[in-house]
C-alpha atoms as a PDB file:
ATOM      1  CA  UNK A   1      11.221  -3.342 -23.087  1.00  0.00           C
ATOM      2  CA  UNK A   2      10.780  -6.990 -21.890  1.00  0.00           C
ATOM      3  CA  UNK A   3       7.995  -5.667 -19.599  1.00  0.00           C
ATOM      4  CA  UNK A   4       6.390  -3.413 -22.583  1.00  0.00           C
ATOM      5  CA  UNK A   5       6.656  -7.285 -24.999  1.00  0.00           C
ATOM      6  CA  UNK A   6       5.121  -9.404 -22.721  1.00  0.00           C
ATOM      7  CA  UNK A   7       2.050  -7.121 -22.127  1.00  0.00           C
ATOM      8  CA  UNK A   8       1.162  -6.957 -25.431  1.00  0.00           C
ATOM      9  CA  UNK A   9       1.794 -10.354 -25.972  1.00  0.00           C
ATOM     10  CA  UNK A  10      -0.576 -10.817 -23.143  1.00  0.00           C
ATOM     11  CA  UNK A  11      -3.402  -8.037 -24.086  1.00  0.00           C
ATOM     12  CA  UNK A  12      -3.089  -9.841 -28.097  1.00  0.00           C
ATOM     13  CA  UNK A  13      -3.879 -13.386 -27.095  1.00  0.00           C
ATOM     14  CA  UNK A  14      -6.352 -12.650 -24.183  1.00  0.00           C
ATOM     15  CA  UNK A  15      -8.439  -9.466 -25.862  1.00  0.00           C
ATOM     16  CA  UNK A  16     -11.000 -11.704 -26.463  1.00  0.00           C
ATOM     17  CA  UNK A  17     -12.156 -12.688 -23.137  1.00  0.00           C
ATOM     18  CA  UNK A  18     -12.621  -8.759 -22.689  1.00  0.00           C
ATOM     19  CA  UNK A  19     -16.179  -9.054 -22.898  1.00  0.00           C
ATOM     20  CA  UNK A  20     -16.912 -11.459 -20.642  1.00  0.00           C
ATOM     21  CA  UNK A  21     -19.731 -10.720 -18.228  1.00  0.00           C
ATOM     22  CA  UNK A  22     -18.539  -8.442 -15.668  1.00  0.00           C
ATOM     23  CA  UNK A  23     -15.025  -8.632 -16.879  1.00  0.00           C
ATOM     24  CA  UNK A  24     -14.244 -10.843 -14.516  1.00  0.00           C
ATOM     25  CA  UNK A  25     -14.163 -15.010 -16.240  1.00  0.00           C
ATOM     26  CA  UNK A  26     -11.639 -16.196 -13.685  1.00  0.00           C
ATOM     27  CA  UNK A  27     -13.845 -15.069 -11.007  1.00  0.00           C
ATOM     28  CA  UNK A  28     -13.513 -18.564  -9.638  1.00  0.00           C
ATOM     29  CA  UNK A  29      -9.829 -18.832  -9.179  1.00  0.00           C
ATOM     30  CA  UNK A  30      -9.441 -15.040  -8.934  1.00  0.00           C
ATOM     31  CA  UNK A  31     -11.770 -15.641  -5.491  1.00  0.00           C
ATOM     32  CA  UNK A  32      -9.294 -18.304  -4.547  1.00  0.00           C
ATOM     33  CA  UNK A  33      -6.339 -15.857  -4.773  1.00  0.00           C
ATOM     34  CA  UNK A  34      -7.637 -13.090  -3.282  1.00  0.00           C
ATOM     35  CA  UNK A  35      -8.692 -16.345  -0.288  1.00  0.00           C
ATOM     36  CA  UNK A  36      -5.095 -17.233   0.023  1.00  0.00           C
ATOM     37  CA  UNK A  37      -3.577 -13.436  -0.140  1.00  0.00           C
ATOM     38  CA  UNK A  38      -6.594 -12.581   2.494  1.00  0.00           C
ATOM     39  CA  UNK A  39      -5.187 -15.075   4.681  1.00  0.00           C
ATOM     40  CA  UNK A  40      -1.703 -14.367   4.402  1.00  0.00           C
ATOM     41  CA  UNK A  41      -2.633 -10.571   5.286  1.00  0.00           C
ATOM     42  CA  UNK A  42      -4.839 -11.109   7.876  1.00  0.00           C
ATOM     43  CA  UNK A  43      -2.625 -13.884  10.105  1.00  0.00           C
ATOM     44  CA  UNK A  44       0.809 -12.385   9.142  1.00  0.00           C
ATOM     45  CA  UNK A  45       1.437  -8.788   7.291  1.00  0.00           C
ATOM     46  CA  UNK A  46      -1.682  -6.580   9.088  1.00  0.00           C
ATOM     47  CA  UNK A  47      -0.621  -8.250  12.843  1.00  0.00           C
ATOM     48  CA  UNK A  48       2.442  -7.088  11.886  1.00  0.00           C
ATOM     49  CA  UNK A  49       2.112  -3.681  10.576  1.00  0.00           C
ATOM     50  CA  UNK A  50      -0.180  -3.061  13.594  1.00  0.00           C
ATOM     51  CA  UNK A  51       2.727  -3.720  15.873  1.00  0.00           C
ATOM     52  CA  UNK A  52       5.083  -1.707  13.515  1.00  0.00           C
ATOM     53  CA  UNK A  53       2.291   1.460  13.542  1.00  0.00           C
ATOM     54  CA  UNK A  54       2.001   1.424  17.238  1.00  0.00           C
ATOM     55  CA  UNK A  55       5.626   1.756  17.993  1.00  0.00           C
ATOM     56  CA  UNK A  56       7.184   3.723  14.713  1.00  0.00           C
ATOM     57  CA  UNK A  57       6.402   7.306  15.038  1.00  0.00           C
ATOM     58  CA  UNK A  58       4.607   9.157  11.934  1.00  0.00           C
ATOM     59  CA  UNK A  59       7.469  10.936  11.449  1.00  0.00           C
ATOM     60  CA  UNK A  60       9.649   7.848  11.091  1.00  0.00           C
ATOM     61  CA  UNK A  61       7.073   6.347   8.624  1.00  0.00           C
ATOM     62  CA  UNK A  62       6.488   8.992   6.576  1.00  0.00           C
ATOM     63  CA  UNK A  63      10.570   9.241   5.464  1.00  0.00           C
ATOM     64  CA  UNK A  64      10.625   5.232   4.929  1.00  0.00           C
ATOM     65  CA  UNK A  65       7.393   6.364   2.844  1.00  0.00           C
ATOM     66  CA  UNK A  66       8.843   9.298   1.238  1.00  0.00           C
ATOM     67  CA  UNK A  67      12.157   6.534   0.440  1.00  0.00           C
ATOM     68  CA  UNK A  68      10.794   4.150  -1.426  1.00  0.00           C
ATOM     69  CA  UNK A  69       8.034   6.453  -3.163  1.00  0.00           C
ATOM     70  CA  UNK A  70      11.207   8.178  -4.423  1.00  0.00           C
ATOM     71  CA  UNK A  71      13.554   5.065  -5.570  1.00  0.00           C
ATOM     72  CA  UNK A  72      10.479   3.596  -7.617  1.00  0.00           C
ATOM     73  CA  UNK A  73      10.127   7.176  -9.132  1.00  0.00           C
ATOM     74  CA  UNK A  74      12.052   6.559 -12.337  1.00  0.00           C
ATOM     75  CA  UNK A  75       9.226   3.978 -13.306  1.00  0.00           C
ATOM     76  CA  UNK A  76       6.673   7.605 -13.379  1.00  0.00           C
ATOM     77  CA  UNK A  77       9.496   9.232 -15.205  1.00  0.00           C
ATOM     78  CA  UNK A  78       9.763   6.551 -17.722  1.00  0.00           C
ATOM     79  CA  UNK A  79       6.043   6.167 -18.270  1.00  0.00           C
ATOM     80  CA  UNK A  80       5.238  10.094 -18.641  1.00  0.00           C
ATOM     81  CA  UNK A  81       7.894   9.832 -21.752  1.00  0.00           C
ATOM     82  CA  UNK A  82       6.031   6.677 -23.428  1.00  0.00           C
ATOM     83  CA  UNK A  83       2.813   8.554 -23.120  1.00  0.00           C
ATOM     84  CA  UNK A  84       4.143  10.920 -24.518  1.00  0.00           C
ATOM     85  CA  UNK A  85       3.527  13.716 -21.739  1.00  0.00           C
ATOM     86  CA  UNK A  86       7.152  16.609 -21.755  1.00  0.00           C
ATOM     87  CA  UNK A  87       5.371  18.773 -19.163  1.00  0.00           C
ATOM     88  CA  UNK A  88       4.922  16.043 -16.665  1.00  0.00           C
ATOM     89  CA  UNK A  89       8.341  14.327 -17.796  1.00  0.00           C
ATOM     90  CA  UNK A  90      10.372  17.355 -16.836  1.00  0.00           C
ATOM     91  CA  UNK A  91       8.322  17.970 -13.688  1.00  0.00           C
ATOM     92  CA  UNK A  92       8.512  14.475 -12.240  1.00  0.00           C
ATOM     93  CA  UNK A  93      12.264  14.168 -13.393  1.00  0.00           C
ATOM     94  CA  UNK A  94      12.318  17.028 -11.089  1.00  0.00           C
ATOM     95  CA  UNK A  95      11.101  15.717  -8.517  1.00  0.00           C
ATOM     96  CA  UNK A  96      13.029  12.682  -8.683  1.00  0.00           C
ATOM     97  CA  UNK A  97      16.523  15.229  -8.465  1.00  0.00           C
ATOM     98  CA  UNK A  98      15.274  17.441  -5.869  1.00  0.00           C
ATOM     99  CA  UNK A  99      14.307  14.577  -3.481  1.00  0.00           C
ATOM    100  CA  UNK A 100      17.085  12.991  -3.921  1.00  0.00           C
ATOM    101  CA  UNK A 101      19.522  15.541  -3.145  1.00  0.00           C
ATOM    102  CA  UNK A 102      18.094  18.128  -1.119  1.00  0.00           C
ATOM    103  CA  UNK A 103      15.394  14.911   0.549  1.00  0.00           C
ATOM    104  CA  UNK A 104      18.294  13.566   1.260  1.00  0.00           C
ATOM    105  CA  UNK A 105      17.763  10.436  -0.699  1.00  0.00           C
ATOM    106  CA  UNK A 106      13.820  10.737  -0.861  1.00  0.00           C
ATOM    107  CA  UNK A 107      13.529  10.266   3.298  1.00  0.00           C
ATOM    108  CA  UNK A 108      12.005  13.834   2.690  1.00  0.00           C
ATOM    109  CA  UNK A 109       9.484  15.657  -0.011  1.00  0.00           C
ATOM    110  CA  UNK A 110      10.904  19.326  -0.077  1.00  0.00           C
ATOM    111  CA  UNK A 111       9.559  18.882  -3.873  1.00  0.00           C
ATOM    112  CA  UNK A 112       6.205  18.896  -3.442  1.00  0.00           C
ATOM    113  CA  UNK A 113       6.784  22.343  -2.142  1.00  0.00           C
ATOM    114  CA  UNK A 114       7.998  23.381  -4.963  1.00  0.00           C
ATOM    115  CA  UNK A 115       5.717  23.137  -6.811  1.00  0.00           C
ATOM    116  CA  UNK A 116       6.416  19.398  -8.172  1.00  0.00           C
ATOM    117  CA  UNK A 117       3.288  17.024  -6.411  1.00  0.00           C
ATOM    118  CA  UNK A 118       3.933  13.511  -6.656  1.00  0.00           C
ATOM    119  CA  UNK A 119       2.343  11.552  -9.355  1.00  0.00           C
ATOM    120  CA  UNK A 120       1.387   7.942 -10.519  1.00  0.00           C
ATOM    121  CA  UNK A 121       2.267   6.463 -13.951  1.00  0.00           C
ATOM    122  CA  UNK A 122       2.624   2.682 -15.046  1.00  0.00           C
ATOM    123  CA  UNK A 123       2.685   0.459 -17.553  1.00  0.00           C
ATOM    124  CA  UNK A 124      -0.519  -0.409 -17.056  1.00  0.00           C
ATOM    125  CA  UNK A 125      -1.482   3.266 -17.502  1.00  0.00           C
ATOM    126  CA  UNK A 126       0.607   3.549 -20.699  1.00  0.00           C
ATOM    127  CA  UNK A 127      -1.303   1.313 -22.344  1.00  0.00           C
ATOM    128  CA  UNK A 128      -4.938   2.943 -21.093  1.00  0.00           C
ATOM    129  CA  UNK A 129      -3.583   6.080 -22.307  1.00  0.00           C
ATOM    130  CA  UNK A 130      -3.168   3.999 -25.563  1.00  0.00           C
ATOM    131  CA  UNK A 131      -6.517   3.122 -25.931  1.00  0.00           C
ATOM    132  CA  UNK A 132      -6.316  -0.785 -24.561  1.00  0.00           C
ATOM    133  CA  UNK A 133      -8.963  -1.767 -22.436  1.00  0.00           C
ATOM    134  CA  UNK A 134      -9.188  -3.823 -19.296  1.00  0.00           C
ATOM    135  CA  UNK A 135      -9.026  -7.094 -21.014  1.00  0.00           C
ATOM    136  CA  UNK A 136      -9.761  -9.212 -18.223  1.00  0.00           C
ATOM    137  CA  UNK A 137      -9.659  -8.793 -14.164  1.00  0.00           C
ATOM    138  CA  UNK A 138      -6.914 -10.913 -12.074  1.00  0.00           C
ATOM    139  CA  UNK A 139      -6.013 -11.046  -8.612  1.00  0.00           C
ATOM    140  CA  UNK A 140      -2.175 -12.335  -8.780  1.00  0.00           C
ATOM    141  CA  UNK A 141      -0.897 -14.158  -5.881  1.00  0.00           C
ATOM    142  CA  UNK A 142       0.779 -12.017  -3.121  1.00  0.00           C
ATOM    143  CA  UNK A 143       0.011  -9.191  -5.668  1.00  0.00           C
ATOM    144  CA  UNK A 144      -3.141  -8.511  -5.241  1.00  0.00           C
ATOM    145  CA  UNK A 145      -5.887  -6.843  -7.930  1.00  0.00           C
ATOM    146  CA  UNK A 146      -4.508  -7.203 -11.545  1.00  0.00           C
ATOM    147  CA  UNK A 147      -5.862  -7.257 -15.346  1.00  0.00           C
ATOM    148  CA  UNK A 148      -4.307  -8.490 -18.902  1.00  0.00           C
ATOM    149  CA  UNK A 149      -3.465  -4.914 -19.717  1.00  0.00           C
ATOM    150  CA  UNK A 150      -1.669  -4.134 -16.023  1.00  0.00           C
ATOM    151  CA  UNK A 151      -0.224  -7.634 -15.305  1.00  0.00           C
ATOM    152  CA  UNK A 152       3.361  -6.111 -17.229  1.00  0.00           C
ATOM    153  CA  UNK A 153       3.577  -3.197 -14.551  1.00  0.00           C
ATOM    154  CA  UNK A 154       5.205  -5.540 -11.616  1.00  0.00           C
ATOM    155  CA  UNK A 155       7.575  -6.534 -13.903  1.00  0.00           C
ATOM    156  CA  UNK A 156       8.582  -2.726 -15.440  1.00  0.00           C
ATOM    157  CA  UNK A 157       8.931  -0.988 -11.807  1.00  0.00           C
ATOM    158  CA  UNK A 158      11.036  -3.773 -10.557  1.00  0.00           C
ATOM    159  CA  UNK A 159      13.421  -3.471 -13.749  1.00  0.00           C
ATOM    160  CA  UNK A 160      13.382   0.155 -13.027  1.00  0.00           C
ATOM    161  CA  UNK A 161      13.951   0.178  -9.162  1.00  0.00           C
ATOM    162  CA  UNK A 162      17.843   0.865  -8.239  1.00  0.00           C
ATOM    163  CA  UNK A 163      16.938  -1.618  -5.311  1.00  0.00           C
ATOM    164  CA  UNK A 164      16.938  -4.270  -7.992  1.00  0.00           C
ATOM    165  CA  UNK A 165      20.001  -4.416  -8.483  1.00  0.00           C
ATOM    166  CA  UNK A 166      21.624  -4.481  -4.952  1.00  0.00           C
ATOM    167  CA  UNK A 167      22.621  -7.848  -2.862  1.00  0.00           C
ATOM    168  CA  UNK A 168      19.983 -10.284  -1.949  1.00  0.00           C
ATOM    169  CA  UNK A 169      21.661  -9.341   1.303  1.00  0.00           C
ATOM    170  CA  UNK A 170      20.342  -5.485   1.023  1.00  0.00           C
ATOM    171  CA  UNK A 171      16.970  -6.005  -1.135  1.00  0.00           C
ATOM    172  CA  UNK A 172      15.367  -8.792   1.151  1.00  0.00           C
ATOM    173  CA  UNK A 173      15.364  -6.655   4.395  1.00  0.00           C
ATOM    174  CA  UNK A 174      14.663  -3.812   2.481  1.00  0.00           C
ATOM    175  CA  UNK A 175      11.661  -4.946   0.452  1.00  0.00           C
ATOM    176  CA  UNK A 176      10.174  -5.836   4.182  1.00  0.00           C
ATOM    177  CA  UNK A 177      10.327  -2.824   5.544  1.00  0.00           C
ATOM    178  CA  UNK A 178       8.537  -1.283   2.590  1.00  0.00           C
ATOM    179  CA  UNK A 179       5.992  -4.264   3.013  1.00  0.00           C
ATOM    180  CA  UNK A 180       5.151  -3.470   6.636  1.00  0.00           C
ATOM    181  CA  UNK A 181       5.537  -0.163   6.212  1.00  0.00           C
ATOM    182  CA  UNK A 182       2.810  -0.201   3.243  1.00  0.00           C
ATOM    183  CA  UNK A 183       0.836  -2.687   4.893  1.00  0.00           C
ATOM    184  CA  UNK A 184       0.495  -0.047   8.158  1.00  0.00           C
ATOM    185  CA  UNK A 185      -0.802   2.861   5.734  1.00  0.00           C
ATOM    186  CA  UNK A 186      -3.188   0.929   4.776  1.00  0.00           C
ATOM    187  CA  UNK A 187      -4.987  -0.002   8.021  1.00  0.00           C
ATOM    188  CA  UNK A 188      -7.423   2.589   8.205  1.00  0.00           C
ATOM    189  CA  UNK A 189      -8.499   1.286   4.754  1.00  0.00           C
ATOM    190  CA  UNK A 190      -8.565  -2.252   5.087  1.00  0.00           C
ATOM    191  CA  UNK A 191     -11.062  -1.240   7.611  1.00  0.00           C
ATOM    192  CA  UNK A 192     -13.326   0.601   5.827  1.00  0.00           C
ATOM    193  CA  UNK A 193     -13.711  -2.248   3.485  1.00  0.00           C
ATOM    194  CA  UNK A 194     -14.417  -5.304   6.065  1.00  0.00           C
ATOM    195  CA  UNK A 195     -17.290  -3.010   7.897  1.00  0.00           C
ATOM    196  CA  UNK A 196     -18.497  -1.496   4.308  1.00  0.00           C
ATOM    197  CA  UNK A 197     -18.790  -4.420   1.995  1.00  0.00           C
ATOM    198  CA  UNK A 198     -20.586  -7.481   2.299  1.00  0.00           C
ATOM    199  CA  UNK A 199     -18.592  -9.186  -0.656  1.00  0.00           C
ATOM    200  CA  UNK A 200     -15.231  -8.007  -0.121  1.00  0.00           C
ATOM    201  CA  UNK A 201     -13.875  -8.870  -3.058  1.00  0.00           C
ATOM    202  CA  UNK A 202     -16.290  -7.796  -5.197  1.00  0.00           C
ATOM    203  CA  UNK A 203     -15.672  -4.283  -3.517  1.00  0.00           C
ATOM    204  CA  UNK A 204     -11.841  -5.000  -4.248  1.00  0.00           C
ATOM    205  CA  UNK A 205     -12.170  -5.234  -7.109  1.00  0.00           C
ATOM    206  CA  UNK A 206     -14.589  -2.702  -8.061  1.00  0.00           C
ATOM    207  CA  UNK A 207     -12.471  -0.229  -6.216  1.00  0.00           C
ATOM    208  CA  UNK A 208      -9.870  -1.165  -8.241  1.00  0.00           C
ATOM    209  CA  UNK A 209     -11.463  -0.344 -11.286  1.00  0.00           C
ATOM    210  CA  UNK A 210     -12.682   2.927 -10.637  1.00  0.00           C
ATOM    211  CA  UNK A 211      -8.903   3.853  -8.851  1.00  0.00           C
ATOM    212  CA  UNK A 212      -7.005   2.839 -12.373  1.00  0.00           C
ATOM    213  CA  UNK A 213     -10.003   4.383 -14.245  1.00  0.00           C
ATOM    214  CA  UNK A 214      -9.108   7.672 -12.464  1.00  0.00           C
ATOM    215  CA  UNK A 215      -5.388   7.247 -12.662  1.00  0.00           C
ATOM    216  CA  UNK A 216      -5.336   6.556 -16.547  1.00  0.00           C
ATOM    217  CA  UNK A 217      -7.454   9.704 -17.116  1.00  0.00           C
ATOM    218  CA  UNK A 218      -5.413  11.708 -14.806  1.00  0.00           C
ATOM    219  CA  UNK A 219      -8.120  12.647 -12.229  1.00  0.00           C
ATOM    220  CA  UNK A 220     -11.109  13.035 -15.364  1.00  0.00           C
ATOM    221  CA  UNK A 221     -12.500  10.160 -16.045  1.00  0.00           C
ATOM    222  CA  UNK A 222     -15.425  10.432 -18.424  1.00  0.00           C
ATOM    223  CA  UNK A 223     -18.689  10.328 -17.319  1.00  0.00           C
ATOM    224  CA  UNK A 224     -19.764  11.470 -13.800  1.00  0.00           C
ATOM    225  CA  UNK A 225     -16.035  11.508 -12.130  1.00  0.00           C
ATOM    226  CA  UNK A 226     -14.788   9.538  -9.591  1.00  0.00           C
ATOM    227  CA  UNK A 227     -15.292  12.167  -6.857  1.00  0.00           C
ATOM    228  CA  UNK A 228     -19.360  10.814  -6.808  1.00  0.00           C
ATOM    229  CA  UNK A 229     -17.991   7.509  -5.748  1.00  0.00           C
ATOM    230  CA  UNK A 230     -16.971   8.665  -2.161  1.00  0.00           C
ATOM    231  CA  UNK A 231     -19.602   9.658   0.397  1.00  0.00           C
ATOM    232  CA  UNK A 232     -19.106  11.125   3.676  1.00  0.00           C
ATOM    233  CA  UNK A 233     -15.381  12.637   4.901  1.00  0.00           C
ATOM    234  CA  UNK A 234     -12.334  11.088   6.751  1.00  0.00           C
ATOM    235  CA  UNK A 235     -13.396   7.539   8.443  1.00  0.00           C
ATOM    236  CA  UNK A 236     -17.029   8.001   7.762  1.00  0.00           C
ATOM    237  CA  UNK A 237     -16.266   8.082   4.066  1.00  0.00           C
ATOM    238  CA  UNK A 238     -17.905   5.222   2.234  1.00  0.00           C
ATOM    239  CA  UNK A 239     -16.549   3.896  -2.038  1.00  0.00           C
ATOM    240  CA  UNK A 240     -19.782   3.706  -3.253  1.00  0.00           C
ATOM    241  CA  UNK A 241     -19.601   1.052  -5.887  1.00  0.00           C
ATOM    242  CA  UNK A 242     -21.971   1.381  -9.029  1.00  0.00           C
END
């Protein structure tokens, strides 16, 4: 509830910058945060998870994947009900049981085949699904791409992550793990966008865009659909950015 007040809070006061341009009027200091995150990425995390990917086998970081895409589950679960979506709802609070029984605490995904895929809701989402529009774009700080209407999700998924609420002692080392591990699925496509853009944070954040697009309209986006956007298969594919 904190989470859901401050967004609107935040989408009332700032609604009318929505307009701005390209949506983007902190372009200036958002280009300085994505600078300093870039940094941080590219001289600590990505060294890192490249160490990390070369000597954890797949199998290894698929369960720490399968983990913490299970313990940050409830935040789905809690977003199909504000949007208002029982088939989902059930299906996901499925999910979330199965996994963490029979996955033995999410390290596996017997769920998916059973018929229960995993899915994405936010806050951020929620209040697409509402009707509110971008507002504004933001690229946060060791966050990454952001806008007025999604800057309340961070703050909703850590309220509802039983990590939360552990010892410093337990959630520190944890959340690093999860970092690295992250950081190392997304090597192939932090690649992609050095060699395919020649401003990459314009492709950022255009990327961005069309991905919460897509994610708020559950895969059917109006007008042409996302799937136009991708050219080519596997590491050859190219986000075409209109």
């Amino acid at each position: 509830m904190l989470a859901l007040a401050l967004s609107l809070l935040v989408l009332g006061g700032c609604a009318s910058t929505s307009s701005t341009g390209n949506g983007d009027p902190h372009e200036s200091l958002n280009r300085k945060f994505y600078n300093f995150n870039d940094t941080l990425d590219k001289n600590i995390l990505e060294p890192v998870a490249k160490k990390y990917a070369a000597v954890a086998p797949d199998p290894v970081r698929n369960g720490i994947t399968n983990f913490f895409d299970n313990v940050t589950y409830l935040n789905t679960i809690a977003n199909d009900v504000l949007q208002g979506k029982p088939g989902p709802f059930f299906k996901d609070t499925g999910r979330f049981l199965v996994n963490s029984t029979i996955g033995i605490g999410g390290l596996f995904d017997p769920a998916t085949g059973m018929g229960m895929p995993q899915r994405n809701e936010d806050l951020g989402q929620t209040f697409g699904t509402w009707g509110a529009n971008e507002g504004a774009y933001l690229t946060l700080p060791f966050m990454g791409p952001s806008s007025y209407r999604d800057i309340g999700s961070p703050v909703m998924g850590i309220l509802l992550n039983p990590l939360t609420y552990l010892s410093a002692v337990v959630t520190i080392p944890v959340g690093a793990v999860n970092a690295v591990n992250a950081r190392a699925n997304l090597l192939d496509a932090s690649r992609i966008r050095d060699q395919a853009a020649l401003d990459p944070y314009t492709f950022v954040r255009e990327a961005w865009r069309q991905q919460r697009e897509y994610e708020i309209y559950d895969g059917n986006p109006p007008g042409d659909g996302f799937e136009e956007y991708i050219e080519g298969e596997g590491d050859a594919a190219i986000l075409r950015v209109y």
